[in-house]
Protein backbone atom coordinates (compact mmCIF):
# COMPACT_ATOMS: atom_id res chain seq x y z
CA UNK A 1 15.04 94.60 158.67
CA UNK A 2 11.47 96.33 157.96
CA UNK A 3 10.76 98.80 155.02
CA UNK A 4 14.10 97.03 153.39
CA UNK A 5 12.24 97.31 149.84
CA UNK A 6 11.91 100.76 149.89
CA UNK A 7 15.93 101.45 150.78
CA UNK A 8 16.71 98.77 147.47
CA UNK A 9 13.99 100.87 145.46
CA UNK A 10 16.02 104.19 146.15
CA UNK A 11 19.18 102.85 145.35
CA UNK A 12 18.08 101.01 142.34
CA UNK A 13 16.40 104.47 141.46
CA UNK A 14 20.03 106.21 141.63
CA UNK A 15 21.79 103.44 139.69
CA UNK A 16 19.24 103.16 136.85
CA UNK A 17 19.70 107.05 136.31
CA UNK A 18 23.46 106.78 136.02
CA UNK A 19 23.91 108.62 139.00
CA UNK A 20 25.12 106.28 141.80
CA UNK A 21 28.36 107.66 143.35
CA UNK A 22 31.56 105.26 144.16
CA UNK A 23 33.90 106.34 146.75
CA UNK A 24 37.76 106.47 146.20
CA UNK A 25 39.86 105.52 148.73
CA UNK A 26 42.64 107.33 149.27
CA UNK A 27 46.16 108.12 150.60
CA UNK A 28 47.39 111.29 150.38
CA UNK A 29 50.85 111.56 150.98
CA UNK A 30 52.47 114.72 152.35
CA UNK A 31 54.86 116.68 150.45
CA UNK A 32 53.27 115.07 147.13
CA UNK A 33 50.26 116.49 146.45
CA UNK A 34 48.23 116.01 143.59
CA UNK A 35 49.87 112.86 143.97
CA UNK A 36 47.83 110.35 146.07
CA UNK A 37 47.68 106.68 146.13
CA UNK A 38 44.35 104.71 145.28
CA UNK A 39 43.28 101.63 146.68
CA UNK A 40 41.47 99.42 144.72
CA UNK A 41 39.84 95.83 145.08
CA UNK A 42 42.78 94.46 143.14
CA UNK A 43 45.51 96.87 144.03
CA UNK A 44 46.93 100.06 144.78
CA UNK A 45 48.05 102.51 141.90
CA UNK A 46 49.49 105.76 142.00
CA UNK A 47 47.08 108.67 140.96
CA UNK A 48 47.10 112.68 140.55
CA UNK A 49 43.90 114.15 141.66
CA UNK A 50 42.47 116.82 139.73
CA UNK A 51 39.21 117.60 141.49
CA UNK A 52 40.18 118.64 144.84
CA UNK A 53 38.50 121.35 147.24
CA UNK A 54 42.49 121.74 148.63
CA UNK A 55 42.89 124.67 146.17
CA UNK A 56 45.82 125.62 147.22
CA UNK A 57 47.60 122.83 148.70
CA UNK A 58 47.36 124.16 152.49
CA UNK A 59 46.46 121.03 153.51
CA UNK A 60 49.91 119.71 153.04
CA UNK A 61 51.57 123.32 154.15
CA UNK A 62 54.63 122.58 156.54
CA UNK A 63 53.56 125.29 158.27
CA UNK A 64 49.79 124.42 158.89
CA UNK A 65 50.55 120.89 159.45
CA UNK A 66 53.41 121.79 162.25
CA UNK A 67 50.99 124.09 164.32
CA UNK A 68 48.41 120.74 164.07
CA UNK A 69 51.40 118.74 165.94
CA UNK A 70 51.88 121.15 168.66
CA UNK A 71 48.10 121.79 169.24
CA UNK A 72 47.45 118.31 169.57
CA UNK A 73 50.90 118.09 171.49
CA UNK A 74 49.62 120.71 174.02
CA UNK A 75 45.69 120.72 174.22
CA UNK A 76 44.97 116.48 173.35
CA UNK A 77 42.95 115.58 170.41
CA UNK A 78 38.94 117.16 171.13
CA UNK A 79 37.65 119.57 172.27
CA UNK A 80 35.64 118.29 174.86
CA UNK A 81 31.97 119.71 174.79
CA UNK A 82 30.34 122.53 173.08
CA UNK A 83 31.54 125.63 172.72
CA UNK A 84 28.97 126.85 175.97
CA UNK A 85 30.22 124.08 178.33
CA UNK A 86 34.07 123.75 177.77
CA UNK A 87 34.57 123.52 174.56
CA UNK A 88 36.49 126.90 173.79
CA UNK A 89 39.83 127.32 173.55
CA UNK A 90 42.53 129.97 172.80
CA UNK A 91 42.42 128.45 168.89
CA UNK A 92 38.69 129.25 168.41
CA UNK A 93 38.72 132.82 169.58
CA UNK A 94 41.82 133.83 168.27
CA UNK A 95 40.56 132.48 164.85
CA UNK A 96 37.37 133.95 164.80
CA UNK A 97 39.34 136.90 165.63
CA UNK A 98 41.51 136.67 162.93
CA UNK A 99 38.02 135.78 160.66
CA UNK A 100 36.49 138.68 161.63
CA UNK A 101 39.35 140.95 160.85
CA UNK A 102 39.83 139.55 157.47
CA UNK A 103 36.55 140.50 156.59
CA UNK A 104 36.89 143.48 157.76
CA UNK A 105 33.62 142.83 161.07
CA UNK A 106 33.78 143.23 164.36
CA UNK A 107 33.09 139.48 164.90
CA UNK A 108 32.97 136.30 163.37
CA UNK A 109 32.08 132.65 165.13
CA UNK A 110 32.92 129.14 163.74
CA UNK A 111 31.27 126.22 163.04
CA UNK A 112 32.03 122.55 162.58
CA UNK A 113 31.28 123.02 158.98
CA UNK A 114 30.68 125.12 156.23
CA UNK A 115 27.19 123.77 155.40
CA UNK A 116 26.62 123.85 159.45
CA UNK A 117 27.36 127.52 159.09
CA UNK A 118 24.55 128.42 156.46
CA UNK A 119 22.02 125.84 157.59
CA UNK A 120 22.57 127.09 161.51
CA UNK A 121 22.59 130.95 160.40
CA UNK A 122 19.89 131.11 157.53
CA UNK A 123 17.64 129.45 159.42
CA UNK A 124 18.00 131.55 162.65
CA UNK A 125 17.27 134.33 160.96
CA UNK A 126 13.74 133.57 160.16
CA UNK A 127 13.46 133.17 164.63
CA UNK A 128 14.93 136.89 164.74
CA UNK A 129 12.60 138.49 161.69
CA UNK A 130 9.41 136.37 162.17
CA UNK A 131 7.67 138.25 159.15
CA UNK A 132 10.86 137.73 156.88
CA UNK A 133 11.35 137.04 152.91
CA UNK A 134 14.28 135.76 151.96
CA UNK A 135 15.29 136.08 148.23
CA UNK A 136 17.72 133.34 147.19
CA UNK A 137 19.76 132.46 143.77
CA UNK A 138 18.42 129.65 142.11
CA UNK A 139 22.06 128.30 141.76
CA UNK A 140 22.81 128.43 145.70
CA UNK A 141 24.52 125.60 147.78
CA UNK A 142 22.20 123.12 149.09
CA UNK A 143 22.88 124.25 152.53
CA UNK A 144 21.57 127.44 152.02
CA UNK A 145 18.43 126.30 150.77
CA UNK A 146 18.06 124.02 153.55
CA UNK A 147 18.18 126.84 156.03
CA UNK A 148 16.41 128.88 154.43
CA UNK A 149 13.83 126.02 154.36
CA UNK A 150 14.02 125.14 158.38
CA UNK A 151 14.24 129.40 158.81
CA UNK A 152 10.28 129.28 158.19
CA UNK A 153 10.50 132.26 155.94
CA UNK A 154 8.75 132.83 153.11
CA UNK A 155 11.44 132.21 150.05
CA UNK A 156 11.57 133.73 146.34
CA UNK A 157 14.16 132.21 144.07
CA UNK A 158 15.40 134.06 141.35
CA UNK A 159 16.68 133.38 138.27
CA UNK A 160 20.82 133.13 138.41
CA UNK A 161 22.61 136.08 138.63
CA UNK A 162 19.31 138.05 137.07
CA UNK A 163 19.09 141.15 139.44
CA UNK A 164 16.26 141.88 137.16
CA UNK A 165 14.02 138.81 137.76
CA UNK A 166 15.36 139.89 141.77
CA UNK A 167 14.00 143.39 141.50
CA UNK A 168 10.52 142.46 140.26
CA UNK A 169 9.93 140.05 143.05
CA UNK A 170 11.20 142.13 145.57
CA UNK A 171 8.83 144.63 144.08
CA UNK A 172 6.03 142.07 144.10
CA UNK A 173 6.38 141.98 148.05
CA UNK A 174 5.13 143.83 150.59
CA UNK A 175 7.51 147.43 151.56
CA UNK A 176 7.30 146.99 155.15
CA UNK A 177 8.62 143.28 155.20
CA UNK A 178 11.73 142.20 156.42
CA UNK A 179 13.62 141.09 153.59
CA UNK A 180 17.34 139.40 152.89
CA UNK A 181 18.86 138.72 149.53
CA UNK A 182 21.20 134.90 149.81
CA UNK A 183 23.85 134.90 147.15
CA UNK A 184 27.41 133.20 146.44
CA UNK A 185 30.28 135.21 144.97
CA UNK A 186 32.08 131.95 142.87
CA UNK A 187 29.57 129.01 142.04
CA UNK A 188 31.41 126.37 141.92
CA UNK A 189 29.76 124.05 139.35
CA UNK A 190 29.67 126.74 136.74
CA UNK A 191 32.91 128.95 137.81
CA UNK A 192 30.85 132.00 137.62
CA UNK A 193 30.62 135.61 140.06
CA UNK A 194 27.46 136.91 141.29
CA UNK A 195 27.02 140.55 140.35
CA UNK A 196 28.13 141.75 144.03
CA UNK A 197 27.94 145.23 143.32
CA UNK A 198 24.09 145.13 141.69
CA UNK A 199 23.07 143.46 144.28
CA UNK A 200 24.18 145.42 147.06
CA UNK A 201 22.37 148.56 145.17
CA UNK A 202 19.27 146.98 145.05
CA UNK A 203 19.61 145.79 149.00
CA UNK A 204 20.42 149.20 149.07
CA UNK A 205 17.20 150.58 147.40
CA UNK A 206 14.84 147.99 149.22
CA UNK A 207 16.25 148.05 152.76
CA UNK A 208 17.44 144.33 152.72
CA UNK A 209 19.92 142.25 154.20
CA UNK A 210 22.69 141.03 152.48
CA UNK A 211 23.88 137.31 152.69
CA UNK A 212 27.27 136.30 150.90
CA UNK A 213 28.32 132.85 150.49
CA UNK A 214 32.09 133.01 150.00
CA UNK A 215 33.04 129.34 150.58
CA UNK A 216 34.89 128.82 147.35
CA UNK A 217 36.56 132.39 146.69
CA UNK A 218 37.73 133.17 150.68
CA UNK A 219 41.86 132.46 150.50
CA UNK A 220 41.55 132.71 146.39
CA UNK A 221 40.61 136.51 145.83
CA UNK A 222 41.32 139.58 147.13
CA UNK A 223 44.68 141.06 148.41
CA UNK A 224 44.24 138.76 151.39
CA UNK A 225 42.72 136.45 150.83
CA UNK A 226 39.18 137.50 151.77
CA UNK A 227 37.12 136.83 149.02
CA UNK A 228 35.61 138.39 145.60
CA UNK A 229 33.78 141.04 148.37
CA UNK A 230 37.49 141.82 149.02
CA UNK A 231 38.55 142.40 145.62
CA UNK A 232 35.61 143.98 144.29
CA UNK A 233 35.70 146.20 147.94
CA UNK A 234 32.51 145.57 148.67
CA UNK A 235 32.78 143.80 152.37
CA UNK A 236 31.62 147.17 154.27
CA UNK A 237 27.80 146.43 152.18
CA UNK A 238 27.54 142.50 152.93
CA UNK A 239 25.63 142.11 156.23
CA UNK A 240 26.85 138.65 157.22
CA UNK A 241 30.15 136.88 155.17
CA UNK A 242 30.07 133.04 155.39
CA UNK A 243 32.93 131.23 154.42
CA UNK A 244 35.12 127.92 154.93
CA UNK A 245 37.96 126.39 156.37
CA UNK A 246 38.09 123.48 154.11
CA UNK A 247 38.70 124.29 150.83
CA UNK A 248 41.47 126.80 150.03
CA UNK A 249 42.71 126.83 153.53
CA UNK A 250 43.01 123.18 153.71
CA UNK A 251 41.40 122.28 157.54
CA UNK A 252 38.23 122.00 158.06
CA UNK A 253 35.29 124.12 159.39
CA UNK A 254 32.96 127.07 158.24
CA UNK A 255 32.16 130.48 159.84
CA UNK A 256 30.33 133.86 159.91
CA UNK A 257 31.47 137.10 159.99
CA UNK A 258 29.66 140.10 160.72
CA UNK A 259 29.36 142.74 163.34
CA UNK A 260 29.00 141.98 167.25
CA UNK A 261 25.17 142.03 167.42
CA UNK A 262 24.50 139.85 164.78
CA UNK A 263 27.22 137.38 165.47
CA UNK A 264 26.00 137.13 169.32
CA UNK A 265 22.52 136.81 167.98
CA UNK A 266 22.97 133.68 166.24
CA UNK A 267 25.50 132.53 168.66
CA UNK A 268 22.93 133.03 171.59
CA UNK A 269 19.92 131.21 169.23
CA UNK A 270 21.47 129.22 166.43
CA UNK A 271 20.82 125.16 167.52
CA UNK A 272 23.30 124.30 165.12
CA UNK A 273 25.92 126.24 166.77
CA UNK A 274 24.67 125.66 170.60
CA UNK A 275 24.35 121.73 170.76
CA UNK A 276 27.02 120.68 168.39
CA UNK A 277 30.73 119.16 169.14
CA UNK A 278 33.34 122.41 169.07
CA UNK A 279 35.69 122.29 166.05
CA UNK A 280 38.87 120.28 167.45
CA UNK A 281 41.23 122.73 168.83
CA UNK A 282 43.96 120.97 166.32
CA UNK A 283 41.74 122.11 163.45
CA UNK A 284 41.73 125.38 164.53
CA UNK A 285 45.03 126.25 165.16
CA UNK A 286 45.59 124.52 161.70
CA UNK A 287 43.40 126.82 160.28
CA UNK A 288 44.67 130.03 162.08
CA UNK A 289 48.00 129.44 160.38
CA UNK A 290 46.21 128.73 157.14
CA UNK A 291 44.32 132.16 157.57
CA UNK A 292 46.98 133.79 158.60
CA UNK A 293 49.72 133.03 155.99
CA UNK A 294 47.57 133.67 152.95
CA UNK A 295 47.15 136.89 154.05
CA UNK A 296 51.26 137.15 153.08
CA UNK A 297 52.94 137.59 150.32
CA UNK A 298 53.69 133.94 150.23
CA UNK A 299 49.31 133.67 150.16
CA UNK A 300 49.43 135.84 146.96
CA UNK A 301 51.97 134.13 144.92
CA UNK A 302 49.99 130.73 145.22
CA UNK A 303 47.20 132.21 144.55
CA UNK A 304 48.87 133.87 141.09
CA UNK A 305 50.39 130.61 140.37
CA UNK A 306 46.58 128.80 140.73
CA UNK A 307 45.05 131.65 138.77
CA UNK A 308 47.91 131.30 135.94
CA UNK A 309 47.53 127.50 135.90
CA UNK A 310 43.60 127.73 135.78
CA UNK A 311 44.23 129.89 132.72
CA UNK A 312 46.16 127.74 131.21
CA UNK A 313 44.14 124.42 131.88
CA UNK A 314 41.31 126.10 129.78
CA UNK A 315 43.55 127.49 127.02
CA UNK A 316 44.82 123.32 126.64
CA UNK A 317 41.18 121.92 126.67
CA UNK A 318 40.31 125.14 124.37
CA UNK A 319 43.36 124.33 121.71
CA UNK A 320 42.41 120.69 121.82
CA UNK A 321 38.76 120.80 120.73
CA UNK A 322 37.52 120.19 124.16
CA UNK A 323 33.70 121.52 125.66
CA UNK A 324 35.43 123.61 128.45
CA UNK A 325 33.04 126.39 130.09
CA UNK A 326 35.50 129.02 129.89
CA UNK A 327 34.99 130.75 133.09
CA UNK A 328 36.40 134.06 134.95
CA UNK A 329 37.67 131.66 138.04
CA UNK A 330 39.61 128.96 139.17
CA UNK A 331 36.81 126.63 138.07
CA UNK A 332 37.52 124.50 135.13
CA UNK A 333 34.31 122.61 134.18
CA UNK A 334 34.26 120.18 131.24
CA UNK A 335 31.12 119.49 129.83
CA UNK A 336 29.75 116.03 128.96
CA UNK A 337 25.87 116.15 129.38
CA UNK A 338 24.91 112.63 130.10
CA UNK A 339 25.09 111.21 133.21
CA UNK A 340 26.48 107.25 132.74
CA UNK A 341 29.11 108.73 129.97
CA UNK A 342 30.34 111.52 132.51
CA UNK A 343 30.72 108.20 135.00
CA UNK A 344 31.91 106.11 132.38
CA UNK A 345 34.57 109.12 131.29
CA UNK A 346 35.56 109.58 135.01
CA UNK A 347 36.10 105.98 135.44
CA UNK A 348 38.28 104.96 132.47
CA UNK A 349 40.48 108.06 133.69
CA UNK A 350 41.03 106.48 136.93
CA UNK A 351 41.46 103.19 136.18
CA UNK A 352 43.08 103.26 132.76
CA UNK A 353 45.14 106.45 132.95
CA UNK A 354 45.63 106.69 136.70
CA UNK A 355 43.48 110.63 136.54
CA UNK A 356 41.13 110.64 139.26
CA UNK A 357 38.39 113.43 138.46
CA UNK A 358 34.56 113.24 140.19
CA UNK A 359 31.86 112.82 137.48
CA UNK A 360 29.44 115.79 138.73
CA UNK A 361 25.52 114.65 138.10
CA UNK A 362 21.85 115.72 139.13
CA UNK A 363 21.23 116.48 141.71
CA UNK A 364 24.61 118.89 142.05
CA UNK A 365 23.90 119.99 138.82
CA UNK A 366 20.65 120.08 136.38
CA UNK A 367 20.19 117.12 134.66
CA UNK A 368 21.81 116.85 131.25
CA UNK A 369 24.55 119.45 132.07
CA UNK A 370 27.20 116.48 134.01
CA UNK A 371 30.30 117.35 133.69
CA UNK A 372 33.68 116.84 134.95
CA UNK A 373 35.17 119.43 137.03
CA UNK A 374 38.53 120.27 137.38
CA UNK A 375 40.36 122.24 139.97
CA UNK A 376 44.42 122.86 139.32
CA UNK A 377 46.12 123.95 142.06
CA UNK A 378 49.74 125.78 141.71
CA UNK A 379 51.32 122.67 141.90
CA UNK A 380 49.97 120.86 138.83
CA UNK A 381 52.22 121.12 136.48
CA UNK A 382 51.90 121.69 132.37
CA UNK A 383 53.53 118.08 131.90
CA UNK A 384 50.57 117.04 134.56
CA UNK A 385 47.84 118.95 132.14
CA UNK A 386 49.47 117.40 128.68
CA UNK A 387 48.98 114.16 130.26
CA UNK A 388 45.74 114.71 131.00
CA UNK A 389 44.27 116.65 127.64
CA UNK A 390 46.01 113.24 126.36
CA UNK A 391 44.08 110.70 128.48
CA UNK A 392 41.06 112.72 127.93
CA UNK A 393 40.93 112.95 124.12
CA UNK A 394 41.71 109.64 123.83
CA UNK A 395 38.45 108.25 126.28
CA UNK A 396 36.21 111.49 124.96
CA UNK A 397 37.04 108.97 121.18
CA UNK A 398 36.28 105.79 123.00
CA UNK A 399 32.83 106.89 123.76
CA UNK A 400 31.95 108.79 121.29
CA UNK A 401 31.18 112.03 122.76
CA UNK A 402 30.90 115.34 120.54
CA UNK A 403 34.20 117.49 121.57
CA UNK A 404 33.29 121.49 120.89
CA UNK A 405 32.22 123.38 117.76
């Protein structure tokens, strides 16, 4: 092959900065979860997975995973085309109905993927506003910066969370300029909220657009589900709500909500909605019953039992001398600051003590802030977490890494 040298120098690049990522294979097994099975070169072992987007567990709900059957039973396994030519189905509009009314729009539309979602929609907006500024966290998801990169806009990044450092650059720019403010309401590397509220004012006070990435608080917040915007009743000031399908409710997917103009806007112009693959019809009605039962009361007592067992995660780590971040959410990051220790830690977990938790380097995170990052769900259990805290202290001693002041 041509140019071979310059794929070996990449990888070799990765590697020699401690940073080269290993895939895990493995089986999940239904009923079981965070119990999974690992196969290795030499063998399979039975693990408990602590780093999982599932929040929940949805993805092993009966109830979910018995509307898949029947789908696939009925409708076949794709979708068939795009959602223009033949490719929509009773799933995908009554889910985006059900979307839209969670968030409390008029409309909503799906994508194949939550990153699809902000890359297709961010950067569609800079073909609607041509003159546009968008205003983005420095902390936001890599698929919003991408859009907002292919959008053509001009882009000002402010400092996390620092509505300050946001007003004096909005200030900066011309009044008569189209402008939107891009923001998450949990980041998920840190476990901390964007100040929803303070930003709204100051779209408010400028005349700007209001973005909200809600990927890893939408089925974990709010009375149903909905989000921090829901809890913090704020959806009626957020312009366009993206969210997911595949974390807390377990499918797979991403969306938009907003009103009817908007939504047909970047249905009608988005090329990331227009020439991709419809979502499977099974994923959809998997995710409709998702949606749909975490806006019960059966939706708010897991989420209260993950919120209670988050809690308590952080209060173990805490007790045992541990560098937890000690965050408001259901984020539990472990700090280890170096990135072939935070592989090394992850690894001797996995293989020693049968704890499978993703090392998290550069580029997800800044370098010299990798960490481990843990996500307990309601059904990890305290014997679970003493196990871990356990395995943990005993590798954090094997290689020699400061635990907390």
């Amino acid at each position: 092959m041509k140019h071979l040298k310059a794929f070996e120098d990449a990888l070799a690049t990765i590697h020699d900065e401690g940073r080269y990522r290993v895939f895990v294979d493995l089986h999940r097994h239904r009923g079981r979860f965070p119990k999974a099975t690992a196969r290795f070169e030499d063998g399979e072992r039975e693990i408990t997975v602590w780093c999982s987007n599932d929040y929940l567990g949805m993805g092993q709900d009966d109830d979910v995973i018995e509307s898949m059957h029947e789908a696939v039973d009925s409708f076949g396994a794709g979708s068939g085309g795009t959602r223009n030519i033949s490719g929509t189905t009773r799933f995908h509009v009554d889910l985006e109905r059900e979307l839209a009314d969670l968030h409390g729009k008029s409309s909503a539309l799906l994508f194949t993927s939550g990153y699809v979602a902000n890359e297709a929609t961010l950067s569609t907006l800079g073909k609607i506003f041509p003159d546009l500024i968008i205003y983005s966290d420095a902390q936001n998801h890599a698929s919003m910066i991408e859009g907002i990169r292919r959008s053509g806009a001009d882009r000002r990044v402010f400092r996390h969370n620092d509505v300050d450092h946001l007003r004096a650059l909005i200030e900066n720019d011309p009044a008569d300029r189209p402008k939107l403010i891009a923001f998450e309401s949990v980041y998920s590397m840190d476990g901390d909220v964007g100040p929803l509220e303070a930003l709204c004012d100051l779209a408010d006070e400028f005349d700007a657009l209001t973005y909200l990435d809600e990927v890893h608080a939408v089925g974990l917040y709010g009375d149903n589900g909905a989000g921090v915007a829901e809890r913090d009743e704020l959806m009626d000031r957020i312009d366009i709500i993206e969210g997911t399908l595949a974390k807390a409710y377990g499918v797979m997917g991403g969306y938009i909500a907003a009103e009817d103009t908007v939504v047909d806007a970047i249905r009608s112009m988005a090329s990331g909605f227009i020439f991709t693959t419809s979502t499977c019809p099974v994923m959809a009605a998997g995710a409709l019953t998702s949606v749909r039962k975490l806006r019960t009361d059966a939706g708010r007592a897991l989420r209260q039992e993950q919120q209670a067992n988050a809690a308590l995660l952080k209060r173990k780590f805490q007790d045992a001398g541990l560098p937890v971040m000690m965050t408001e959410t259901h984020i539990v990051p472990l700090m280890v600051g170096d990135p072939e220790r935070c592989k090394a830690l992850s690894d001797t977990l996995l293989f020693d003590f049968g704890i499978y938790v993703q090392p998290i380097n550069y580029p997800t995170v800044a370098k010299g802030t990798e960490r481990l990052r843990f996500t307990p769900s309601p059904v990890h259990d305290e014997a679970m977490m003493d196990e871990l805290v356990e395995a943990l202290l005993a590798v954090w001693k094997q290689l020699g890494l400061d635990k907390a002041a």
